[in-house]
Protein backbone atom coordinates (compact mmCIF):
# COMPACT_ATOMS: atom_id res chain seq x y z
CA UNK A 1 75.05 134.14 -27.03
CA UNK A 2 74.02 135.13 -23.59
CA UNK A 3 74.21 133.25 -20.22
CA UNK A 4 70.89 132.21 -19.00
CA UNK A 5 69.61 131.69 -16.06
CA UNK A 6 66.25 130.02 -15.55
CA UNK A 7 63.96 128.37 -12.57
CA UNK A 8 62.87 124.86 -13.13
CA UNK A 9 64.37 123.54 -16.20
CA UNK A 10 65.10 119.84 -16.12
CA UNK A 11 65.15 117.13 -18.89
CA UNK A 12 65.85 113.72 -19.33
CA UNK A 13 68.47 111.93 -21.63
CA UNK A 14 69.25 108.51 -22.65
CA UNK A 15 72.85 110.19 -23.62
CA UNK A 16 75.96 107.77 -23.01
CA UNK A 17 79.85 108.89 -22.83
CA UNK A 18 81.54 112.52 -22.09
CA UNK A 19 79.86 114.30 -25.17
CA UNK A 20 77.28 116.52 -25.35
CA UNK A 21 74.04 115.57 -23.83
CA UNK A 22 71.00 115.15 -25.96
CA UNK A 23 67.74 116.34 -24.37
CA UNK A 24 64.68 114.06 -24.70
CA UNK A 25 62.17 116.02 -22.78
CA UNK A 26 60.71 117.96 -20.05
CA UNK A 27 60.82 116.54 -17.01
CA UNK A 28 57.27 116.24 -14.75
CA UNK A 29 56.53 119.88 -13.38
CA UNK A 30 59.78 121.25 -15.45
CA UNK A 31 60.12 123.15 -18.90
CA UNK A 32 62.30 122.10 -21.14
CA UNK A 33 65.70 123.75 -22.63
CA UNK A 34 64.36 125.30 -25.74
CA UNK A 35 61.97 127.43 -23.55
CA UNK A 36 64.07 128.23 -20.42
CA UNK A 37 66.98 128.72 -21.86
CA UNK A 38 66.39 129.60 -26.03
CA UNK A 39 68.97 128.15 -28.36
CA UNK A 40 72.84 129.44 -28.53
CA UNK A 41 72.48 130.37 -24.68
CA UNK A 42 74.75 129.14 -22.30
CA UNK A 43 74.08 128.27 -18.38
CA UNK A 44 74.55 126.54 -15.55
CA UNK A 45 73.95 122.37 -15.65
CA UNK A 46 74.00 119.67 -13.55
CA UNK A 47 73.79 115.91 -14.61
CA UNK A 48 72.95 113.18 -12.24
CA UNK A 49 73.81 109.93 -13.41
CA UNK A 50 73.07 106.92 -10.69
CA UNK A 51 76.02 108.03 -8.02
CA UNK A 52 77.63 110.22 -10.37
CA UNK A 53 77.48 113.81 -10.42
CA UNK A 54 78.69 116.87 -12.95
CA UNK A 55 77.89 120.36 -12.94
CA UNK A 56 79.22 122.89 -14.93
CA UNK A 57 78.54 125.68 -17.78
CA UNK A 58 77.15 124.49 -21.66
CA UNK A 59 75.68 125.84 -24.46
CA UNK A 60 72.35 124.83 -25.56
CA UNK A 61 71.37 123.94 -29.14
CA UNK A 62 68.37 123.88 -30.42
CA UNK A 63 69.29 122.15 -33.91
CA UNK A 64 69.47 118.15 -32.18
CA UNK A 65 67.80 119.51 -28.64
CA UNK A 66 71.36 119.13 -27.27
CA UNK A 67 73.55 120.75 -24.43
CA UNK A 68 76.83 121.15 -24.55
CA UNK A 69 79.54 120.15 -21.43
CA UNK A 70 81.83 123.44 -21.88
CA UNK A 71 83.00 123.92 -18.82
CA UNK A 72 82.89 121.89 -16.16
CA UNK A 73 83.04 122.91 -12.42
CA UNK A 74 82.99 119.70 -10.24
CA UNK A 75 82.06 116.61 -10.43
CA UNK A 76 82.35 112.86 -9.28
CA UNK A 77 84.95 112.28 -11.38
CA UNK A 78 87.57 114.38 -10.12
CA UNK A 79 86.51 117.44 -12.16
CA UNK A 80 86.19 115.44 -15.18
CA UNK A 81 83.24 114.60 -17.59
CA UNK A 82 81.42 112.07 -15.90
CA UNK A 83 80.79 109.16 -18.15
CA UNK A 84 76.91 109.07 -18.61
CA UNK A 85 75.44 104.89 -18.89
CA UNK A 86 72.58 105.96 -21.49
């Protein structure tokens, strides 16, 4: 497990609550996860969700295309896991 760092990765997610997110896709112009960042990697993350914000460090799996919320490093929400609407 390595930390990752990689230029234009972005996906979408219909993911709701403080769990980890599930990845549903590349966004437009952006590669996806699985080939920026390779499974059992960790990184840097940010989620938008409407006003809310998170950012923080995760782990990315390929097994369910998910990414963890390991550590986070602001947000919105005091800090906390942002509670993502889905």
């Amino acid at each position: 497990m390595a930390l990752v760092l990689s230029d234009r990765v972005k996906e979408t997610s219909v993911t709701s609550g403080t769990g980890s997110v599930t990845l549903t896709g590349a966004f437009g112009g952006f590669v996806s996860f699985s080939a920026g960042i390779g499974n059992g990697n960790t990184t840097y993350y940010a989620i938008e969700n409407d006003t809310r914000w998170e950012i923080g460090i995760g782990t990315y799996t390929s097994a369910g295309n998910s990414l963890s919320r390991d550590t986070v490093l602001g947000s919105s929400s005091s800090g906390s896991k942002i509670t993502l609407d889905g």
